[in-house]
C-alpha atoms as a PDB file:
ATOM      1  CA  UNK A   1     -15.573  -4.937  -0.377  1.00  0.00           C
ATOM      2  CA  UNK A   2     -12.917  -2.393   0.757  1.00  0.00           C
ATOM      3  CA  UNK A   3      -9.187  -3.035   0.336  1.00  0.00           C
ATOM      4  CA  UNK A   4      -8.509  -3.278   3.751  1.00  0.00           C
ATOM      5  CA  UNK A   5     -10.193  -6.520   3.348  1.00  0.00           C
ATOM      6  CA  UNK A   6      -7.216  -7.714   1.628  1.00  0.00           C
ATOM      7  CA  UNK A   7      -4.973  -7.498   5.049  1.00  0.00           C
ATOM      8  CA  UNK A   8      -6.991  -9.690   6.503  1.00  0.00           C
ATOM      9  CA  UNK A   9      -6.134 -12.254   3.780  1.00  0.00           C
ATOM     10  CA  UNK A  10      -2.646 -11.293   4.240  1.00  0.00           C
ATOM     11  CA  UNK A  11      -2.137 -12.665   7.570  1.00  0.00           C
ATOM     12  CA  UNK A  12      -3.585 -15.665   6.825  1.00  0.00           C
ATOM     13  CA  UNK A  13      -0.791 -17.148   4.681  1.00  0.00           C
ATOM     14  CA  UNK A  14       1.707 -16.069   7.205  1.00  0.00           C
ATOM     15  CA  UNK A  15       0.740 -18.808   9.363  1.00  0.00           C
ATOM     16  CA  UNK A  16       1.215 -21.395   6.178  1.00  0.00           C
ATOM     17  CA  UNK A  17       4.417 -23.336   5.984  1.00  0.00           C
ATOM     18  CA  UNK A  18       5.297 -22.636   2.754  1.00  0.00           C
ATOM     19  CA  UNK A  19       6.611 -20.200   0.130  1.00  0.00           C
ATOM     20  CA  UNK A  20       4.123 -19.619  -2.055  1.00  0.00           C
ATOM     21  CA  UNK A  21       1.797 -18.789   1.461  1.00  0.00           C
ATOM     22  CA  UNK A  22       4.377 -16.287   2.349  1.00  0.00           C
ATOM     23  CA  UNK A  23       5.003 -14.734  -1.178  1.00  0.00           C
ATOM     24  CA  UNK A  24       1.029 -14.836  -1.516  1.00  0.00           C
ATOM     25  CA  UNK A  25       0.818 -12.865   1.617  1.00  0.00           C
ATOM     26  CA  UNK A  26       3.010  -9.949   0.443  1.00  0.00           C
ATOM     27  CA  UNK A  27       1.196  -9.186  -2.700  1.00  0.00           C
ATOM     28  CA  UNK A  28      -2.400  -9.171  -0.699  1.00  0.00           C
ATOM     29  CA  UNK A  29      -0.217  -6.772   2.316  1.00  0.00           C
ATOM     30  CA  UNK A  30       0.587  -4.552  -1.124  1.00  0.00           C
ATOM     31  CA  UNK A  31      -3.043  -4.344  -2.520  1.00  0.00           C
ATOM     32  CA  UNK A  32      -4.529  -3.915   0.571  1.00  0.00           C
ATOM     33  CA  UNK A  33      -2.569  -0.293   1.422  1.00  0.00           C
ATOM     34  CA  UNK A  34      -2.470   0.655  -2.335  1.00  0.00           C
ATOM     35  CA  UNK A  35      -6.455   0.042  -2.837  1.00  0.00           C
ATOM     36  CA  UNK A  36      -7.211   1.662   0.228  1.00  0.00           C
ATOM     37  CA  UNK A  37      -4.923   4.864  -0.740  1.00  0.00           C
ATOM     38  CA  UNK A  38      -6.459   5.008  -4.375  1.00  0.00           C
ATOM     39  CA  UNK A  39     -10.008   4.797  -2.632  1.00  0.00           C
ATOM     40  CA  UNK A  40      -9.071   8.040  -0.238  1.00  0.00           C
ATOM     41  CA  UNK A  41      -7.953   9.490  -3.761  1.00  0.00           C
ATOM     42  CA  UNK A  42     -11.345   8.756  -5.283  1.00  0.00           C
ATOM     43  CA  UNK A  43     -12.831   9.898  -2.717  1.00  0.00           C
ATOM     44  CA  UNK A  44     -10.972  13.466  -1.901  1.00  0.00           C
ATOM     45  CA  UNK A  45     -11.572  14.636  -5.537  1.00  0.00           C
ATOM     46  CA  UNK A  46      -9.304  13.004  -7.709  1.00  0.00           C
ATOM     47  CA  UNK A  47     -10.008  10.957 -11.012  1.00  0.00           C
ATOM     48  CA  UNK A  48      -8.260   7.604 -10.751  1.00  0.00           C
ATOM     49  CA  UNK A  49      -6.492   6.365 -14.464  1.00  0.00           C
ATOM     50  CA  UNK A  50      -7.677   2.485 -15.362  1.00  0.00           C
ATOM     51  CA  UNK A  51      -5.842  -0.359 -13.906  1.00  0.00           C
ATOM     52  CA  UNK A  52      -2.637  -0.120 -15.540  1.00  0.00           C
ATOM     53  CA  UNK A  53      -1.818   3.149 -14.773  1.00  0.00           C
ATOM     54  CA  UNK A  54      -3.455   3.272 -11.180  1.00  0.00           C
ATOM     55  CA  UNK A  55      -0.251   2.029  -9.632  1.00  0.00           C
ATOM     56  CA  UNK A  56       1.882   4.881 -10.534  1.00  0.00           C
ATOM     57  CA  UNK A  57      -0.830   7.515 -10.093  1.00  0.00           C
ATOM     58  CA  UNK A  58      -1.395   6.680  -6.221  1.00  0.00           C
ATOM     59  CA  UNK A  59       2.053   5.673  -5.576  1.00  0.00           C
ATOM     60  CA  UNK A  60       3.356   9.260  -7.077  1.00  0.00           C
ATOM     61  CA  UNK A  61       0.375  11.410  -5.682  1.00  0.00           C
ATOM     62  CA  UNK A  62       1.486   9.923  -2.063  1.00  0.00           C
ATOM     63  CA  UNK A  63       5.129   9.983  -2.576  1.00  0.00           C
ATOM     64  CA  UNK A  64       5.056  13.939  -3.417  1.00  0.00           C
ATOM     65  CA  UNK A  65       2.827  14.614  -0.736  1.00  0.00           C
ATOM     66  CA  UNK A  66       4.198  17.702   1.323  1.00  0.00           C
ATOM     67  CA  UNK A  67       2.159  15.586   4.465  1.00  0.00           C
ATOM     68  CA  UNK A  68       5.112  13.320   5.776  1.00  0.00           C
ATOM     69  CA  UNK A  69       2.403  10.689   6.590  1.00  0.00           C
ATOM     70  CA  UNK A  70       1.253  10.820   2.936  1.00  0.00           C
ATOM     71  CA  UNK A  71       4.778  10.776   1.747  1.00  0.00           C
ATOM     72  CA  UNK A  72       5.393   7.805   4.153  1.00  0.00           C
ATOM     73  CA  UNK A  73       2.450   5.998   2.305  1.00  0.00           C
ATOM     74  CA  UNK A  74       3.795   6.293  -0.749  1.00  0.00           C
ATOM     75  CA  UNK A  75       6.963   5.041   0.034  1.00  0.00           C
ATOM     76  CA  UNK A  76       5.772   1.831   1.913  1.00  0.00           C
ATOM     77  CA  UNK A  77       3.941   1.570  -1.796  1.00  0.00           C
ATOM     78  CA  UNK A  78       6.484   1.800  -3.293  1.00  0.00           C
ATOM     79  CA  UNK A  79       8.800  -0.799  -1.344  1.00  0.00           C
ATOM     80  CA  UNK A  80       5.681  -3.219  -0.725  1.00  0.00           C
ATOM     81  CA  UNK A  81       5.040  -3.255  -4.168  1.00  0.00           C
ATOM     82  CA  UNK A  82       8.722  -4.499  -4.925  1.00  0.00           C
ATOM     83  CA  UNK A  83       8.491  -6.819  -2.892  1.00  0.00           C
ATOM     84  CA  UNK A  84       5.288  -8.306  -4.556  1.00  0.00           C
ATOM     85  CA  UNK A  85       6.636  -8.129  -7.828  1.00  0.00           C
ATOM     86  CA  UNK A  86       9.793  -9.840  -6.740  1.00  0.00           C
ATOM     87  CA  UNK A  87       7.138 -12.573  -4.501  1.00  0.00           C
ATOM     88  CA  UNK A  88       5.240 -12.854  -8.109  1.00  0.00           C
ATOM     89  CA  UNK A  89       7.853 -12.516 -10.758  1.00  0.00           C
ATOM     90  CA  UNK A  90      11.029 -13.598  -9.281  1.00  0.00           C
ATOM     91  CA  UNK A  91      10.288 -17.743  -8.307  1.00  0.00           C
ATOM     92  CA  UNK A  92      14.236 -18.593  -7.791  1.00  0.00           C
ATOM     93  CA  UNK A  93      15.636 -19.229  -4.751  1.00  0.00           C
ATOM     94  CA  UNK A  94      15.440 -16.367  -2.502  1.00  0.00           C
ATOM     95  CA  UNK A  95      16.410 -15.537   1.450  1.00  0.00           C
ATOM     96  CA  UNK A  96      13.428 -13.426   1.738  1.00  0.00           C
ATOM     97  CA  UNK A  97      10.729 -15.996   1.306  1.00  0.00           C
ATOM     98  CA  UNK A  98      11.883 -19.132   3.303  1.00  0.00           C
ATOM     99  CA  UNK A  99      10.146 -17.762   6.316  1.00  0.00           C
ATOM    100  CA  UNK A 100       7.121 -15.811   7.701  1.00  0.00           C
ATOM    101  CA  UNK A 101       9.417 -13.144   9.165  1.00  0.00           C
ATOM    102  CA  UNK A 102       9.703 -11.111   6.395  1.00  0.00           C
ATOM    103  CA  UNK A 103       5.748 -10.991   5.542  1.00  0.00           C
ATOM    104  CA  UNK A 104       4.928 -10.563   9.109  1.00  0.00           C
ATOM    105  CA  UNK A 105       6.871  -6.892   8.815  1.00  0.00           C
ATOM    106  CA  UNK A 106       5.349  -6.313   5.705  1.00  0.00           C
ATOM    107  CA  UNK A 107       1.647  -6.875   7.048  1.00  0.00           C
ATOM    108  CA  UNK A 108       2.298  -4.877  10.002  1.00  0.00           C
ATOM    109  CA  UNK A 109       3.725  -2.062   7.784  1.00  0.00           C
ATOM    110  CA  UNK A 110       0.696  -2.661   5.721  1.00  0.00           C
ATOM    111  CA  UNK A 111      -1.596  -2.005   9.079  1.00  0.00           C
ATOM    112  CA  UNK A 112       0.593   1.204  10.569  1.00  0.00           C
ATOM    113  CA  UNK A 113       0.425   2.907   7.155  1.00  0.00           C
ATOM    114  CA  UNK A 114      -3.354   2.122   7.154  1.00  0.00           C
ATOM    115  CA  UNK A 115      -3.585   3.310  10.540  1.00  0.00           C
ATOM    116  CA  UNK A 116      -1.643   7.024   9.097  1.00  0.00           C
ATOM    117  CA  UNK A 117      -4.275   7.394   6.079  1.00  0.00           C
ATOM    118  CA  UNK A 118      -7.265   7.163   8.402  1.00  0.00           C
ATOM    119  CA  UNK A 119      -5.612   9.417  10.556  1.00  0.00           C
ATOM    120  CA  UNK A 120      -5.487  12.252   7.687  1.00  0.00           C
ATOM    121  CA  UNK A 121      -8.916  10.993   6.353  1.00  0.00           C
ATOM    122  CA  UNK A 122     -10.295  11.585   9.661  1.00  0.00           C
ATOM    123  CA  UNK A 123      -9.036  15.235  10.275  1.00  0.00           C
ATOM    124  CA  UNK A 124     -10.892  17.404   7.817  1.00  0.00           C
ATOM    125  CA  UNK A 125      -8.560  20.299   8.061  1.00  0.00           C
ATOM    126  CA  UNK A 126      -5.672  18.115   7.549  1.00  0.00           C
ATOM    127  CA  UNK A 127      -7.333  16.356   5.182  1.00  0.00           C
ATOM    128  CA  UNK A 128      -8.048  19.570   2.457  1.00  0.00           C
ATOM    129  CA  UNK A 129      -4.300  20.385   3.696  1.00  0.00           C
ATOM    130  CA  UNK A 130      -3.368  16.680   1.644  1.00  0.00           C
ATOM    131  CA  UNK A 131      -5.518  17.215  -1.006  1.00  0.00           C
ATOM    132  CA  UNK A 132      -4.062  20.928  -1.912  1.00  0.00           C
ATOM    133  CA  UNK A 133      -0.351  19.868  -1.411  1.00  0.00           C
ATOM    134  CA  UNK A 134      -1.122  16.965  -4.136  1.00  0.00           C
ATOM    135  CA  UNK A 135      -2.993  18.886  -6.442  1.00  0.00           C
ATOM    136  CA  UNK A 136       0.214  21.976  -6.370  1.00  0.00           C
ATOM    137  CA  UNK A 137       2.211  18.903  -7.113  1.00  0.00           C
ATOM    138  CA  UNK A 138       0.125  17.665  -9.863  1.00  0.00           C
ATOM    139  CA  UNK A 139      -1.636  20.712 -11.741  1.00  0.00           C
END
């Protein structure tokens, strides 16, 4: 299974009628880009830290990217992944939860930001361009 797989889920909930479907949605949205971007990380040379450090380590590695579609990765990780801790951890009443609307942005955020990393994945020049602008970041 890939993480993209994970978006897929993601919409589903959106069309539920409650909270908990829309607050499930956002942390599957979340996973889905930050699995995916760990995965491209894995896969362009870098050694991935164990799950409770993994979080931090692709979220930083994107957000100090000198690519401004990398950097733009890592900060959609970083604001979807506030929003699934606050879906997860944060069960009082809140205005962002008591409709689909905000999930719906979030999933389609999800897929554009997607859509960038495959871009960059795809372009082998641009690609080894990523990977040397993280590793001068991150000696």
């Amino acid at each position: 299974m890939d993480g993209r797989a994970f978006l897929e889920v993601a919409k589903e909930p959106v069309l539920g009628t409650t909270e908990a479907h829309w607050r499930s949605a956002a942390g599957r949205a979340y996973y889905a880009l930050m699995l995916e971007s760990r995965d491209a990380l894995q896969r362009w040379g870098f050694v991935v830290p164990p799950r409770d450090q993994v979080h931090a380590f692709v979220r930083l590695r994107f957000t100090f990217s000198p690519d401004p579609d990398i950097k733009a990765i890592g900060r959609a990780l970083e604001d979807l992944g506030r929003l699934r801790n606050h879906a997860d951890y944060q069960l009082g009443p809140s205005g962002r939860f008591v409709s689909p609307a905000t999930v719906q942005q979030v999933v389609r955020r999800a897929e554009i930001h997607l859509a960038r990393l495959d871009q960059v994945d795809a372009d082998p020049h641009r690609r080894a361009t990523v990977i040397a602008g993280i590793r001068a970041a991150f000696p």
